[in-house]
N, C-alpha and C. Protein backbone atom coordinates (compact mmCIF):
# COMPACT_ATOMS: atom_id res chain seq x y z
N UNK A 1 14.69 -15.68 -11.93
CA UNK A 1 14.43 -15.32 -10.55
C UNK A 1 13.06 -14.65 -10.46
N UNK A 2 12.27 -15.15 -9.74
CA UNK A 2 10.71 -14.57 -9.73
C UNK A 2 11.03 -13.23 -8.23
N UNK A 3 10.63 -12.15 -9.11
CA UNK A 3 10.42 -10.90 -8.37
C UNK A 3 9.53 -10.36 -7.44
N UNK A 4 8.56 -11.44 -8.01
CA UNK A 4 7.19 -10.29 -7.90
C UNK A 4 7.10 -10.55 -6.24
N UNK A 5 6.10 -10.40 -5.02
CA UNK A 5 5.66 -9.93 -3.99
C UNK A 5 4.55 -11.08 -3.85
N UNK A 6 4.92 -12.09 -2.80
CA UNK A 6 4.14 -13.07 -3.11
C UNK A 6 3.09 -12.97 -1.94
N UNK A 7 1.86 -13.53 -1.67
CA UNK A 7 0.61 -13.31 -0.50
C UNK A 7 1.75 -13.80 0.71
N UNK A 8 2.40 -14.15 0.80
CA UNK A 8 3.32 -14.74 2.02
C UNK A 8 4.11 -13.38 2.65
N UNK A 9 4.84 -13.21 1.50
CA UNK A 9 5.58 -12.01 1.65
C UNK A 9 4.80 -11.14 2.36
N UNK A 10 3.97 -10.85 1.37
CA UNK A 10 3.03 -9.34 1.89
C UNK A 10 2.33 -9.38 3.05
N UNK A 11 1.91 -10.38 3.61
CA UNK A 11 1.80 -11.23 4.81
C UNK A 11 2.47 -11.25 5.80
N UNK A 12 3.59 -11.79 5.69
CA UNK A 12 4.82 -11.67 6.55
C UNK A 12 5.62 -9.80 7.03
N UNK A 13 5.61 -10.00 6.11
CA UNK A 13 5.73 -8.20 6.55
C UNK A 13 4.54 -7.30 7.13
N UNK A 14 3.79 -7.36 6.82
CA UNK A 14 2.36 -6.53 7.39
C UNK A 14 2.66 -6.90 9.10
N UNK A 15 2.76 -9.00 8.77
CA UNK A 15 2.70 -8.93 10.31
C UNK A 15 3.78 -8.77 11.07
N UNK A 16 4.96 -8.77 10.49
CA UNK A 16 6.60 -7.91 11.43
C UNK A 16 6.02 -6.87 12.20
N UNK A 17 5.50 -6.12 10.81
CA UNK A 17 5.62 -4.48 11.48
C UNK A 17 4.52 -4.47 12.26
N UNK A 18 3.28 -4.95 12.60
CA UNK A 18 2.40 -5.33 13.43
C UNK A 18 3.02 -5.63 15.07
N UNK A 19 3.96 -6.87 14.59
CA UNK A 19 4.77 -7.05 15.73
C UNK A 19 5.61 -5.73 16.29
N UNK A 20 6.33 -5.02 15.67
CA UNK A 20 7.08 -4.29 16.22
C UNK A 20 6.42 -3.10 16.65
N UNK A 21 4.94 -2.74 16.60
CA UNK A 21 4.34 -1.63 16.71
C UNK A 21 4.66 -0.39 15.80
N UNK A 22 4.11 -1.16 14.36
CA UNK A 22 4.26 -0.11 13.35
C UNK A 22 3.55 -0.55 12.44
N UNK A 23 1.88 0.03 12.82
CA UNK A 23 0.83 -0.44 12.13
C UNK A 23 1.16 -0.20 10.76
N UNK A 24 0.37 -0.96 9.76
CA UNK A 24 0.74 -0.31 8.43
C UNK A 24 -0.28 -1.23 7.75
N UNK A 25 -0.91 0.26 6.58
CA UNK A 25 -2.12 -0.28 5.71
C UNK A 25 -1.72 -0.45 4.59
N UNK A 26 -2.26 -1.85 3.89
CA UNK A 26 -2.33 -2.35 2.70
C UNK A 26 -2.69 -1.25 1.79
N UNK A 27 -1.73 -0.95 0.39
CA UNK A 27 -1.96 -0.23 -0.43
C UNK A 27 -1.79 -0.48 -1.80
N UNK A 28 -2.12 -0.14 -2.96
CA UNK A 28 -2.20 -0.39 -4.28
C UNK A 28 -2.88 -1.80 -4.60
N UNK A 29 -1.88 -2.50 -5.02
CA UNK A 29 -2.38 -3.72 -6.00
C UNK A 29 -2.66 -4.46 -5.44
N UNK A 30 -2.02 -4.82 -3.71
CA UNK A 30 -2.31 -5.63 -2.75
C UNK A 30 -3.43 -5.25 -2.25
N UNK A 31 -3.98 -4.11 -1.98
CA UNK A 31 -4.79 -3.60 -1.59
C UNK A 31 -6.24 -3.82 -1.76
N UNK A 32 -5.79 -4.07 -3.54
CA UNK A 32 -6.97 -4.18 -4.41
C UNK A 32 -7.81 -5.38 -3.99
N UNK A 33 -6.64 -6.43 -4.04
CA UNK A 33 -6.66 -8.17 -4.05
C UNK A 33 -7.14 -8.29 -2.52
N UNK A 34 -6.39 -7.52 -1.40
CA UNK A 34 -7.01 -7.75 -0.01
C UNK A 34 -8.64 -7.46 0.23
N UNK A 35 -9.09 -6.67 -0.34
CA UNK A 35 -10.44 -5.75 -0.58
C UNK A 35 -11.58 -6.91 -1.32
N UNK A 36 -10.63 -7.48 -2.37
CA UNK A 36 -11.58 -8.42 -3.41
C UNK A 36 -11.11 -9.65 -2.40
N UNK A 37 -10.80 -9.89 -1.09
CA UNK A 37 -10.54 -11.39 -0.86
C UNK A 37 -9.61 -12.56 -1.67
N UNK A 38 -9.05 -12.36 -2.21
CA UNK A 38 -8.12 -13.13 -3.04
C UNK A 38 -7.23 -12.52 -3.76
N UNK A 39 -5.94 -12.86 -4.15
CA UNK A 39 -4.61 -12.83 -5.01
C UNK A 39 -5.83 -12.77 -6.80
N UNK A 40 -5.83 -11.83 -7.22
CA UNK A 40 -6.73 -12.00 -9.24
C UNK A 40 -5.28 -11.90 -10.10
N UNK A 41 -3.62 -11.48 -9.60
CA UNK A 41 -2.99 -11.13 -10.14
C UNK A 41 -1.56 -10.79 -9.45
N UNK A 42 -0.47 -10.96 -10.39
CA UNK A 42 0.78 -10.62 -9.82
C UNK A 42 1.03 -9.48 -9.17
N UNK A 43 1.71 -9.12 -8.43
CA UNK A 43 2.00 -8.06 -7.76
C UNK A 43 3.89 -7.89 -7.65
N UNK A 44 4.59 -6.78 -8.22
CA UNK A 44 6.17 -6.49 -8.23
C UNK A 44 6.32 -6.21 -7.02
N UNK A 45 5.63 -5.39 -5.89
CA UNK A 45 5.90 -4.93 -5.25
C UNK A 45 4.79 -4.59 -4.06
N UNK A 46 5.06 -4.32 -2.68
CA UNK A 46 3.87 -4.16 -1.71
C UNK A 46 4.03 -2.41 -1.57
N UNK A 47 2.93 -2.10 -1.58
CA UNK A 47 2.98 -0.12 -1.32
C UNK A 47 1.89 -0.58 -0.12
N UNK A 48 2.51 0.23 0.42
CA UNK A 48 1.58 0.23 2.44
C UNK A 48 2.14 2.01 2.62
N UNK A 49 1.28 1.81 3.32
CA UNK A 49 1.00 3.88 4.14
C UNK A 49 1.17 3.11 5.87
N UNK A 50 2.03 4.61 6.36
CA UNK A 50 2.62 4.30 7.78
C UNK A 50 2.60 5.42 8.10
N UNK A 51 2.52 5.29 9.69
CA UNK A 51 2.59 7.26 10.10
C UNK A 51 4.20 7.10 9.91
N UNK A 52 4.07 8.91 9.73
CA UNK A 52 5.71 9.21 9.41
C UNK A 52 6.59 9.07 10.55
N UNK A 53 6.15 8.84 11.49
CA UNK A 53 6.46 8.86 13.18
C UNK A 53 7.65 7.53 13.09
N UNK A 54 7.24 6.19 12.69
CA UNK A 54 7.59 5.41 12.27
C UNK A 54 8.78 5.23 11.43
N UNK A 55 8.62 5.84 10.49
CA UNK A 55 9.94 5.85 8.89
C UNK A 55 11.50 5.42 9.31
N UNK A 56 12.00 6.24 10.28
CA UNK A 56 13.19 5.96 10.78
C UNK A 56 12.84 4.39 11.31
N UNK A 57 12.36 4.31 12.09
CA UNK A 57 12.28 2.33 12.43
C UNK A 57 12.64 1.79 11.40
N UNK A 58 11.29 1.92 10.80
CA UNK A 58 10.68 0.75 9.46
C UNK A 58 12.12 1.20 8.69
N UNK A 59 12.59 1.49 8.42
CA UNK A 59 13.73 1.70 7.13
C UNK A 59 14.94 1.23 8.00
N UNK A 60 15.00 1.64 8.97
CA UNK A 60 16.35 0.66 9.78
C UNK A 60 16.33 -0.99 9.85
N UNK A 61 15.42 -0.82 10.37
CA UNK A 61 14.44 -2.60 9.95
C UNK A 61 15.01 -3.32 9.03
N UNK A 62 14.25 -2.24 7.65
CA UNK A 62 14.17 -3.30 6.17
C UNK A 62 15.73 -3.19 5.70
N UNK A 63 16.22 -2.24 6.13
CA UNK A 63 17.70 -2.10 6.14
C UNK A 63 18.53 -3.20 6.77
N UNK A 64 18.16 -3.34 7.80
CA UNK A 64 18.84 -4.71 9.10
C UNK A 64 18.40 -6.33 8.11
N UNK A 65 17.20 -6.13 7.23
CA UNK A 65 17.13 -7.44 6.33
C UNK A 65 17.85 -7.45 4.90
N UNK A 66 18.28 -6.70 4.62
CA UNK A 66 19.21 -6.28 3.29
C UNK A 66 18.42 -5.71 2.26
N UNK A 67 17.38 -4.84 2.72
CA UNK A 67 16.87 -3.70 2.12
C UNK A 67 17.66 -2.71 1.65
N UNK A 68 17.69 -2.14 0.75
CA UNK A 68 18.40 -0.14 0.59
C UNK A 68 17.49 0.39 -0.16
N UNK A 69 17.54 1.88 -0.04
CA UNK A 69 16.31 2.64 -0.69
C UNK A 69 16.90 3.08 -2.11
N UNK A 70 15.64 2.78 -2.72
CA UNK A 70 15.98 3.18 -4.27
C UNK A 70 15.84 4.55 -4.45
N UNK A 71 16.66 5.45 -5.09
CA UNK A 71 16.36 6.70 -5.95
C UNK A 71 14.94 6.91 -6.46
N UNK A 72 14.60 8.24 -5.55
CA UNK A 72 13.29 8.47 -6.62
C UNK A 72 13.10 9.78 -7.41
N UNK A 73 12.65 10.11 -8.28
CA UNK A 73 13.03 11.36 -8.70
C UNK A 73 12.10 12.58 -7.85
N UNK A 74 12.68 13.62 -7.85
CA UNK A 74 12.19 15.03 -6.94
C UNK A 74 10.76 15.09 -6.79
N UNK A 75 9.74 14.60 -8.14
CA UNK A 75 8.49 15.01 -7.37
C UNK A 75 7.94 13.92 -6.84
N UNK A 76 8.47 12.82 -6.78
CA UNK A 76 8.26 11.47 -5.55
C UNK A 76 8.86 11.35 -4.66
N UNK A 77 9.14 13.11 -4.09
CA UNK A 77 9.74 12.69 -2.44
C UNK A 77 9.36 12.10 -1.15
N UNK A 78 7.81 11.96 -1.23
CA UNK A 78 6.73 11.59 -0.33
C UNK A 78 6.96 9.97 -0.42
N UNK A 79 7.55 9.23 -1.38
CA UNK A 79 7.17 8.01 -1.60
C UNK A 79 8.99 7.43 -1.58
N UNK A 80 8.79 6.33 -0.62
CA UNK A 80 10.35 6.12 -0.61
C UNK A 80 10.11 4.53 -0.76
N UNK A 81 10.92 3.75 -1.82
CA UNK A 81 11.21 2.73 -2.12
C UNK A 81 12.25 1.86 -1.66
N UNK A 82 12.10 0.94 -1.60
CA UNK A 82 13.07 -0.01 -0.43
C UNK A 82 13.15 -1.21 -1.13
N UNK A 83 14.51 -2.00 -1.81
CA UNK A 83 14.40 -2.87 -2.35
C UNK A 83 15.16 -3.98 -2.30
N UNK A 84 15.32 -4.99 -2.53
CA UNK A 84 16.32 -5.95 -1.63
C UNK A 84 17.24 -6.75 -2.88
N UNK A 85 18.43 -7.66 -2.50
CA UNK A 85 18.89 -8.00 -3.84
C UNK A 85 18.36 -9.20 -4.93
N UNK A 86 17.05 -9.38 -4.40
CA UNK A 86 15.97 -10.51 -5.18
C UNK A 86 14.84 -9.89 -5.92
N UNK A 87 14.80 -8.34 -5.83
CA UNK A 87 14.36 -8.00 -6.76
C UNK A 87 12.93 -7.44 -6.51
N UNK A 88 12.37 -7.61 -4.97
CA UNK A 88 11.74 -7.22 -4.29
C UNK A 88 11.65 -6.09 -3.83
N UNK A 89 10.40 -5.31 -3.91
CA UNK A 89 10.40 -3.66 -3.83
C UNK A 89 9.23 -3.11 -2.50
N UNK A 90 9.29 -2.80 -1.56
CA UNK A 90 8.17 -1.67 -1.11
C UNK A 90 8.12 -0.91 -1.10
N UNK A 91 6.84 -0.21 -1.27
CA UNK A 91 6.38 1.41 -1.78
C UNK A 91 6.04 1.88 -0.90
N UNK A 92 7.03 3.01 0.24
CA UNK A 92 6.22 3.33 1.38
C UNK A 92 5.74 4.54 1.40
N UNK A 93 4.50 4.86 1.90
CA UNK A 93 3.82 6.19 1.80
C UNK A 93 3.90 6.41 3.42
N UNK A 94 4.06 7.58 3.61
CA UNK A 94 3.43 7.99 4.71
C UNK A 94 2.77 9.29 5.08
N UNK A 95 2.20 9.39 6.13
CA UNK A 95 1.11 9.94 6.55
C UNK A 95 1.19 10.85 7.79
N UNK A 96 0.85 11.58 8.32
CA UNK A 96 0.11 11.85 9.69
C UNK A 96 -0.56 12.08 10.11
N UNK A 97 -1.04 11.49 11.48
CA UNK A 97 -2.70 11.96 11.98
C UNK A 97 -2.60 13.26 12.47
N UNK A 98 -3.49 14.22 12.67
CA UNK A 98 -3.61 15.38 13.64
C UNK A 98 -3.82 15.00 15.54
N UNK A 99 -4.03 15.62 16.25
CA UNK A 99 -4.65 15.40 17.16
C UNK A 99 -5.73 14.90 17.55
N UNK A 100 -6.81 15.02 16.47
CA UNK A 100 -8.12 14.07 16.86
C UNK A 100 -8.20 12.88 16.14
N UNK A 101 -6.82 12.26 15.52
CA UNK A 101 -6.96 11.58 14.61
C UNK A 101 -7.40 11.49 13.20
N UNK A 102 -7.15 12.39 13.16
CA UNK A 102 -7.28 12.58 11.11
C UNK A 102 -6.39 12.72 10.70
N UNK A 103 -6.51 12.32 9.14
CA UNK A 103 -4.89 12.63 8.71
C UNK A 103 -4.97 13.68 8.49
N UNK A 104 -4.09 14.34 8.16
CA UNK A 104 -3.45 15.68 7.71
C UNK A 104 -3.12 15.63 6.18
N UNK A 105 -3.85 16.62 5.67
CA UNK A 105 -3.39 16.63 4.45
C UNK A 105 -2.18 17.45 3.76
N UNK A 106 -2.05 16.89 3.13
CA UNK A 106 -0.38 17.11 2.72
C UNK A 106 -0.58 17.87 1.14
N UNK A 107 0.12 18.95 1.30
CA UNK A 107 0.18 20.24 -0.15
C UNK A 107 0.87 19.06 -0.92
N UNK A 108 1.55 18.53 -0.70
CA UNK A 108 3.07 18.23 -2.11
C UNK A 108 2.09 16.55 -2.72
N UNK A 109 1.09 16.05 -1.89
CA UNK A 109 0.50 14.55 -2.23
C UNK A 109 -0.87 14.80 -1.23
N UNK A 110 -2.09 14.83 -2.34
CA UNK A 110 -3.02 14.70 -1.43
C UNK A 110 -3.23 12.89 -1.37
N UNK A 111 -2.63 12.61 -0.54
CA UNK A 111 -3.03 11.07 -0.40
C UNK A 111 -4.08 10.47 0.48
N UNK A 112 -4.20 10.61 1.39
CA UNK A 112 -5.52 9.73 1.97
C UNK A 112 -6.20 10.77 2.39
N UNK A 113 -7.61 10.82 1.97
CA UNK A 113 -8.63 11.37 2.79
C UNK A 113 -8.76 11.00 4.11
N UNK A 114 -9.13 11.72 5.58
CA UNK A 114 -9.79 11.52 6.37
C UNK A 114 -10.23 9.91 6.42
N UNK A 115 -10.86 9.51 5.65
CA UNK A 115 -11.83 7.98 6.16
C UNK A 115 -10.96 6.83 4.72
N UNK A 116 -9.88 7.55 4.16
CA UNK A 116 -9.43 6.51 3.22
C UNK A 116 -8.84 5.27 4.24
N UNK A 117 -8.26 5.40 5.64
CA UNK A 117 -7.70 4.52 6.00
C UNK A 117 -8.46 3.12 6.84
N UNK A 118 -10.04 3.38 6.13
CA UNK A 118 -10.38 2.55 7.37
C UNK A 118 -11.13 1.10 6.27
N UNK A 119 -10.31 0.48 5.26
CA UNK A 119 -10.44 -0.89 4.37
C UNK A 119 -9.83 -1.80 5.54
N UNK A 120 -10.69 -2.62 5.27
CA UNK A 120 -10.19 -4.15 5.78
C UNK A 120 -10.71 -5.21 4.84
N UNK A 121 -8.97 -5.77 4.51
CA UNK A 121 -9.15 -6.78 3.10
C UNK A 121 -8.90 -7.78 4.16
N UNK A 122 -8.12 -9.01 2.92
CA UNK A 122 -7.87 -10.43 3.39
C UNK A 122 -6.95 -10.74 2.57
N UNK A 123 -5.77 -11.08 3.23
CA UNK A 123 -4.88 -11.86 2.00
C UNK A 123 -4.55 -13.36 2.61
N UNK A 124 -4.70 -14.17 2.25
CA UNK A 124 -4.72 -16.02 2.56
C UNK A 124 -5.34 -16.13 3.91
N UNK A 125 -6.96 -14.93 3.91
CA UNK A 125 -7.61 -15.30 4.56
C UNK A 125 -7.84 -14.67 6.22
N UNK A 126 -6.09 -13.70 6.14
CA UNK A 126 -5.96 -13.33 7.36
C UNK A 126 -6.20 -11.37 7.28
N UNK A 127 -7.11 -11.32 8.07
CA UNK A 127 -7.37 -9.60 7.92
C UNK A 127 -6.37 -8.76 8.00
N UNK A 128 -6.63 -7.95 7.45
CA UNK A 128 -5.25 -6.45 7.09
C UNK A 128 -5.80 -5.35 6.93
N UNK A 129 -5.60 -4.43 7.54
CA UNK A 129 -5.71 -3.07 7.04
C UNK A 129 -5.24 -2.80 6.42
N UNK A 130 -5.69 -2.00 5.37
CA UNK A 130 -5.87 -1.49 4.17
C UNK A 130 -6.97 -0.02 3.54
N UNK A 131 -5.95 0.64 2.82
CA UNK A 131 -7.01 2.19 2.23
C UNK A 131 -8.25 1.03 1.70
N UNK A 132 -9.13 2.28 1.46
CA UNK A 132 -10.56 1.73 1.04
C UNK A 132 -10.95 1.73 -0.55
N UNK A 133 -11.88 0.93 -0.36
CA UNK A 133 -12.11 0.93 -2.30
C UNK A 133 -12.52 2.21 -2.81
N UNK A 134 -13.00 3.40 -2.08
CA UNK A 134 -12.78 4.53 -2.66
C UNK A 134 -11.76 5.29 -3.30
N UNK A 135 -11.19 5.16 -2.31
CA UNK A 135 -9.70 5.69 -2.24
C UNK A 135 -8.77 5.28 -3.48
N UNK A 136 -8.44 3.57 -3.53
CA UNK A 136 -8.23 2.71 -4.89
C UNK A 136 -8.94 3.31 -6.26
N UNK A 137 -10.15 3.53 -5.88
CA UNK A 137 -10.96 4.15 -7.33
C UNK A 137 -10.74 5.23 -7.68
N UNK A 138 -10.47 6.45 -6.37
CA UNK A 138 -10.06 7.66 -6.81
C UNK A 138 -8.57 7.66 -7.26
N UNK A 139 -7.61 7.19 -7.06
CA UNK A 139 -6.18 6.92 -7.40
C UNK A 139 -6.74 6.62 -9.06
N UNK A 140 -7.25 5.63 -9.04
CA UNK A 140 -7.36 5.06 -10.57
C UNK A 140 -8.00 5.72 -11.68
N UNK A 141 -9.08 7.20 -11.14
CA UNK A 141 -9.71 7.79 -11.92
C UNK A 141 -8.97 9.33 -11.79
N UNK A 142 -8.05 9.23 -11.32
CA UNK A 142 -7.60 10.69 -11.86
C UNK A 142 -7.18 11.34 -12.56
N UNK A 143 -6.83 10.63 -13.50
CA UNK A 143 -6.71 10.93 -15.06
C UNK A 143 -4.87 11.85 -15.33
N UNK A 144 -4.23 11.19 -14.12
CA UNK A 144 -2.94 11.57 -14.44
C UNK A 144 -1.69 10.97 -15.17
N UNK A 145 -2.38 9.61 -15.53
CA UNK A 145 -1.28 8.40 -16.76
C UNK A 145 -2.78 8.09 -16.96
N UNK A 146 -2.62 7.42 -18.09
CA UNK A 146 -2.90 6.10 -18.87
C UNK A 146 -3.25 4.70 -18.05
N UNK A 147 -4.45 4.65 -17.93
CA UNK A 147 -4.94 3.78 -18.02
C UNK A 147 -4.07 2.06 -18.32
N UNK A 148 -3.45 1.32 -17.40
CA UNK A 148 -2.88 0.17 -18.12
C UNK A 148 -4.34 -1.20 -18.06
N UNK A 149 -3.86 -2.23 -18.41
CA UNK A 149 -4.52 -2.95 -18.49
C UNK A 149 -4.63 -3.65 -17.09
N UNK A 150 -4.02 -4.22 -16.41
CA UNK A 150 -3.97 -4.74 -14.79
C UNK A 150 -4.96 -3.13 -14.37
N UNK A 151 -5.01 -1.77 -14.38
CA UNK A 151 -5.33 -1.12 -14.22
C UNK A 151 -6.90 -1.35 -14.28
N UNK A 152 -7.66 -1.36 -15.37
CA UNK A 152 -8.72 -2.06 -15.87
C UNK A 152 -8.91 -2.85 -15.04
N UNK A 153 -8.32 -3.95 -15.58
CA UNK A 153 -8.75 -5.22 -14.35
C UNK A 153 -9.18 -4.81 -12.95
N UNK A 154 -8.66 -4.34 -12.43
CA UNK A 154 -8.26 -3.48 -10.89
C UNK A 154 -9.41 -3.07 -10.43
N UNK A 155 -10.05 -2.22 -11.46
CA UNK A 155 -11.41 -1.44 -11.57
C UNK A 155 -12.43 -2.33 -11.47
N UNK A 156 -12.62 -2.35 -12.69
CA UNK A 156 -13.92 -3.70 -12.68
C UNK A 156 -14.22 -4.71 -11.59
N UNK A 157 -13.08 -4.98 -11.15
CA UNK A 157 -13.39 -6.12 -9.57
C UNK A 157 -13.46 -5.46 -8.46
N UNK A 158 -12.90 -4.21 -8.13
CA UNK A 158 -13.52 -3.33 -7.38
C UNK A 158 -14.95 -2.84 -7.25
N UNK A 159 -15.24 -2.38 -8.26
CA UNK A 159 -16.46 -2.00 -8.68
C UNK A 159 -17.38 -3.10 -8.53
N UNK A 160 -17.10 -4.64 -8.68
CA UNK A 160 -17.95 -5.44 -8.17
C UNK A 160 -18.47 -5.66 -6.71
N UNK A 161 -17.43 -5.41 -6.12
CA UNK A 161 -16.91 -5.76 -4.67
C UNK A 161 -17.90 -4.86 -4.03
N UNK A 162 -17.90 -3.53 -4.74
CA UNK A 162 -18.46 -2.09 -3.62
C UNK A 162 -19.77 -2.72 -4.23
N UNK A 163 -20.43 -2.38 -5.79
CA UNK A 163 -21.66 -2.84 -5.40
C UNK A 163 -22.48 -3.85 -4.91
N UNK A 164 -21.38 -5.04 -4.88
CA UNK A 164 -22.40 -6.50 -3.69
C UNK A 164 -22.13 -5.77 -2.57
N UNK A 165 -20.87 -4.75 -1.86
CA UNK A 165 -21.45 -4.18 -0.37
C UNK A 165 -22.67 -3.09 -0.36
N UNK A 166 -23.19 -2.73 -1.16
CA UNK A 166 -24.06 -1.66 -1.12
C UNK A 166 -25.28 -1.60 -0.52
């Protein structure tokens, strides 16, 4: 049974919740691939950031498609997983803006800076919001695990990407 999170998928969902008025930005590995214009690699799972305003919807939703949320342990309370019985996972982060529109930063996860939310990738061509290749680079250089190899990869084509925008 193939697990992984296919450009359709990640596609199809971006644009549900689009439809239902529950913007939501491309994050992690999809993120990477939306940013670089093309799929370089498998993906298990889609991680997207949503205002928290939202959460109750979106989880009734993925619930109403035969979603349930996976267990996460105590210091990943910020991050709630949703997974279906094919083996399919999303990683949802969320967020809130302030009043002038910034996010708010959060003590327990500093996750998006101020201007992390304003990437626009492409996945089969069709635009998505998505955190920015900063943001991706700072996640990847913070020196809190190990380095994997897709990790690597991740980098280096990023790093191409920002310096042809420069």
């Amino acid at each position: 049974m193939d697990t992984s999170m296919s450009a359709d998928s990640a596609l199809e969902i971006y644009s549900s919740l689009e439809q239902l008025g529950m913007p939501i930005w491309i994050d992690g590995g999809w993120a990477k691939d939306a940013l670089i214009g093309e799929q370089t690699r498998p993906h298990r799972d889609l991680d997207f950031a949503v205002e928290k305003k939202h959460l109750p919807r979106l989880i009734e939703h993925f619930i109403s498609l035969g979603y349930s949320e996976i267990p996460r342990p105590e210091e990943n309370k910020w991050d709630i997983v949703l997974g279906d019985e094919y083996g399919h996972e999303l990683d949802i982060h969320s967020f809130e803006f302030d009043a002038k529109g910034s996010v708010i930063d959060k003590p327990y996860w500093d996750a998006y800076a101020v201007d992390a939310l304003n990437g626009i990738g492409h996945i089969l061509g069709i635009e998505v919001r998505c955190v920015n290749i900063d943001h991706l680079l700072k996640t990847l250089d913070e020196g809190k695990r190990e380095l994997r190899e897709k990790d690597r990869h991740d980098i280096t084509l990023l790093l191409k990407v920002k310096n042809r925008n420069l």
